[in-house]
Protein backbone atom coordinates (compact mmCIF):
# COMPACT_ATOMS: atom_id res chain seq x y z
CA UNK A 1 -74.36 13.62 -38.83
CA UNK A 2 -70.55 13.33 -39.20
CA UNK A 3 -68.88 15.76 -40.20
CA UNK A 4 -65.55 14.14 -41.52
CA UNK A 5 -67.35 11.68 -43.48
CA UNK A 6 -69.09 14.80 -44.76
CA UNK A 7 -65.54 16.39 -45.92
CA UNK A 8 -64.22 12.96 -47.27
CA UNK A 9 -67.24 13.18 -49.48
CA UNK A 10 -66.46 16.71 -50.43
CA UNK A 11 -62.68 15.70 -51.08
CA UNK A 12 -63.84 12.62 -53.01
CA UNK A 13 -66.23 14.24 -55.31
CA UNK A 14 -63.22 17.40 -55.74
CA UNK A 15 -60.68 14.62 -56.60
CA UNK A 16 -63.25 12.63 -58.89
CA UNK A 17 -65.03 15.10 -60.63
CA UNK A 18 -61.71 16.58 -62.54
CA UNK A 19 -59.55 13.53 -62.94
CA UNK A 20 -62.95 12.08 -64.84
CA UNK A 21 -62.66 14.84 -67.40
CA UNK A 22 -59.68 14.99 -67.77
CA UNK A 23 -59.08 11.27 -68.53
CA UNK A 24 -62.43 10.59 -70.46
CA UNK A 25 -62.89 14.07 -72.36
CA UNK A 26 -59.01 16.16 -71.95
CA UNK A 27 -60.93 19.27 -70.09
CA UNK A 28 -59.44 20.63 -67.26
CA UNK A 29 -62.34 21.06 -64.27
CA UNK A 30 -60.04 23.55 -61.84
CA UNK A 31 -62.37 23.84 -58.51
CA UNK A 32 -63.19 27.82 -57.78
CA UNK A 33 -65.16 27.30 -54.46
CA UNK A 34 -66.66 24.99 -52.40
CA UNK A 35 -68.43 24.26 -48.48
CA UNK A 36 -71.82 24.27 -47.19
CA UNK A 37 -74.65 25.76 -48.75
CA UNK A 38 -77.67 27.69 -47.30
CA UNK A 39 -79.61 28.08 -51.03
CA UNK A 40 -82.88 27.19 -50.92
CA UNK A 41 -83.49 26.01 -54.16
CA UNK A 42 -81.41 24.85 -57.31
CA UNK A 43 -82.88 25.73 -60.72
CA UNK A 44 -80.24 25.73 -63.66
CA UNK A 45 -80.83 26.01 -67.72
CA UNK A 46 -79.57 22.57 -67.46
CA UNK A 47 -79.61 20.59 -64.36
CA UNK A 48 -79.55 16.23 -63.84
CA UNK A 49 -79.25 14.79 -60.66
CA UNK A 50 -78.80 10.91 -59.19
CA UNK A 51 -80.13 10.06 -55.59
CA UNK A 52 -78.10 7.39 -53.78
CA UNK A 53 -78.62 5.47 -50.36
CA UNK A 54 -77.69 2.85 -47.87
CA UNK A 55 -74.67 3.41 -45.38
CA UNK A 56 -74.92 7.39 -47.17
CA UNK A 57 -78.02 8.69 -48.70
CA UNK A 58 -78.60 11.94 -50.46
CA UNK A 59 -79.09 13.78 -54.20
CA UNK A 60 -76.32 14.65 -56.11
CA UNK A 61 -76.89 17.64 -59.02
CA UNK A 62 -74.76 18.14 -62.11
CA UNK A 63 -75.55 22.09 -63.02
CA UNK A 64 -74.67 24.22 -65.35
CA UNK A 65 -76.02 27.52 -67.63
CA UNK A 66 -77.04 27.50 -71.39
CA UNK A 67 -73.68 29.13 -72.57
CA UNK A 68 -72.02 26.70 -71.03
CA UNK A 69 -73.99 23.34 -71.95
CA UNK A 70 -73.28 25.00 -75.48
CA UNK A 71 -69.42 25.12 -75.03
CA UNK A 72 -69.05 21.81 -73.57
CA UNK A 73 -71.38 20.05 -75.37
CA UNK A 74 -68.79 19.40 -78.58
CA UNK A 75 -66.36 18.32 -76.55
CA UNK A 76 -68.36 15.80 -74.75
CA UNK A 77 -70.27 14.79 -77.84
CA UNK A 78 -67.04 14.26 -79.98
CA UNK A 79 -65.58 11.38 -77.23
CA UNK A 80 -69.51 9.41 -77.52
CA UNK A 81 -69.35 9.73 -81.08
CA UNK A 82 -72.95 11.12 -80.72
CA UNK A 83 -74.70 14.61 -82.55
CA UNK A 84 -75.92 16.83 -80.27
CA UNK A 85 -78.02 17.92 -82.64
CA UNK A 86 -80.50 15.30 -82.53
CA UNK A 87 -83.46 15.93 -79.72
CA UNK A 88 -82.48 14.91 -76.68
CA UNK A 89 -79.35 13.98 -76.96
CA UNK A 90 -77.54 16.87 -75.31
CA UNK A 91 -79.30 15.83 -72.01
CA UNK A 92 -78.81 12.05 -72.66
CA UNK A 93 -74.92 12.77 -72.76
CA UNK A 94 -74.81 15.22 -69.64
CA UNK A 95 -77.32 12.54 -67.42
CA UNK A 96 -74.79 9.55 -68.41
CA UNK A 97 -72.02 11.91 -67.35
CA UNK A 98 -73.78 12.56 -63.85
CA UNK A 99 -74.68 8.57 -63.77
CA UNK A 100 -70.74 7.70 -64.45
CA UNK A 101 -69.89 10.30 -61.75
CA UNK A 102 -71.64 8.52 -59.02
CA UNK A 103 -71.05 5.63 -59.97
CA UNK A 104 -67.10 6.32 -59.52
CA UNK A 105 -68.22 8.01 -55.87
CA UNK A 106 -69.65 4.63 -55.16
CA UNK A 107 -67.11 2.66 -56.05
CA UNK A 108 -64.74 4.57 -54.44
CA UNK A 109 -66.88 4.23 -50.98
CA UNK A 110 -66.88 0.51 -51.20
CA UNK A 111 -63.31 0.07 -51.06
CA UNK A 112 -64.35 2.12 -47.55
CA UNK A 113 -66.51 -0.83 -47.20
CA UNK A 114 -69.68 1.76 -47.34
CA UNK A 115 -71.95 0.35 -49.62
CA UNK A 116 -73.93 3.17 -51.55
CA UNK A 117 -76.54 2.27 -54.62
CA UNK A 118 -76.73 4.86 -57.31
CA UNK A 119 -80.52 5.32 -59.30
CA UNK A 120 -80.91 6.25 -62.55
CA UNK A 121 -80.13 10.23 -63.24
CA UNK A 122 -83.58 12.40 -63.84
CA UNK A 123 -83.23 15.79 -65.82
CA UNK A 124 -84.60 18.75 -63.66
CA UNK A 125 -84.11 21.55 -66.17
CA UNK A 126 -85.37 24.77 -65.81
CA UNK A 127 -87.43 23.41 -62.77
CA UNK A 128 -87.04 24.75 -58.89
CA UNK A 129 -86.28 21.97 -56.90
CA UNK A 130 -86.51 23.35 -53.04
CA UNK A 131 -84.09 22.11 -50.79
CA UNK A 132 -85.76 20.74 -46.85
CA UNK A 133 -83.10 21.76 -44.64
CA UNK A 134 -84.91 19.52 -42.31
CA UNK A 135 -83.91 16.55 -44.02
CA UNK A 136 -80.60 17.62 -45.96
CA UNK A 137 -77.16 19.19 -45.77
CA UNK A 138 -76.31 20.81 -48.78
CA UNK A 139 -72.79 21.16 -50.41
CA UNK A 140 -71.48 23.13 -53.74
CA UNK A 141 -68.56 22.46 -55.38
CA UNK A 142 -68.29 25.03 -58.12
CA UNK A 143 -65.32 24.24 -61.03
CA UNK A 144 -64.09 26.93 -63.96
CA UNK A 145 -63.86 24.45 -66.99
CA UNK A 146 -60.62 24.90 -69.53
CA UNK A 147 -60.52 23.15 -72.99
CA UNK A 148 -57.10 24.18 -74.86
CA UNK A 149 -56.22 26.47 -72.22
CA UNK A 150 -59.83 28.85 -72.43
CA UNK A 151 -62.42 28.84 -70.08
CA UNK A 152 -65.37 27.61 -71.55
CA UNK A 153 -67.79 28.13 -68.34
CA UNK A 154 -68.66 26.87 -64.93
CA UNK A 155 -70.01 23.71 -64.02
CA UNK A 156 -71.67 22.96 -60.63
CA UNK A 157 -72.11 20.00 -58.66
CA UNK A 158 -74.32 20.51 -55.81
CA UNK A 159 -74.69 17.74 -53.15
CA UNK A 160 -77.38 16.88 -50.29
CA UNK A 161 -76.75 14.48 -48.52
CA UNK A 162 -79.30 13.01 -46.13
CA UNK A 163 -79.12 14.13 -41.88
């Protein structure tokens, strides 16, 4: 365990996560909290993750309540040109979101020359997924999200990251 590279990872994801919506879908992700987490368990209304490994392995969770999947969603939908009104794709957009997200954590790593390989995101809504403290540190990074100057909710990105 290191904890530096642990808070370069929590720096990276704070720095990624807003400048990626703000470039790709002009909402402003301002960070309310973050640090270690104790929780044992993560169950959202709406919750994807992507699990990563080599040099740093782990889970990371995109998270987020119904109200605000609801309120986001139009935004989101409007820049992939996609209706979220069509089964499944409301989850389709929000996975690909948590997929791009890691995949920009990754990149970023490599230039670190820490080589990371993202998996394809899985949808864990409305399902308990317990957290083995034996195996993982976890990390929250909780943002208010704006669009034209309202807050439209709170978005969570929780991360474990292997010991």
């Amino acid at each position: 365990m290191d904890p530096l590279l642990d808070e370069k990872i929590i720096v990276l994801f704070s720095q990624i996560i807003p400048e990626y919506f703000y470039e790709n879908y002009n909402l402003l992700f301002k960070r309310e909290a973050f640090g270690p987490s104790l929780n044992e368990g993560i169950s959202y209304e709406f919750s994807s993750y992507v699990d990563f490994s080599g040099d740093i392995a782990g889970r990371l969770f995109l998270c987020m309540d119904g109200a605000t999947k609801l309120k986001i969603l139009p935004y989101l939908s409007k820049f992939h040109h996609v209706d979220t009104y069509q089964k499944g794709m409301a989850n389709s957009i929000l996975m690909e979101i948590i997929n791009q997200i890691a995949s920009l954590f990754s990149e970023e790593f490599s230039y670190a020359k820490i080589n990371i390989k993202i998996f394809p995101p899985e949808i864990n809504n409305h399902v308990l997924y317990r957290v083995d403290f034996d195996k993982f540190r976890q990390y929250v990074l909780i943002f208010n999200v704006y669009a034209d100057s309202h807050l439209i909710g709170r978005v969570y990105f929780i991360i474990l990251l292997e010991k």
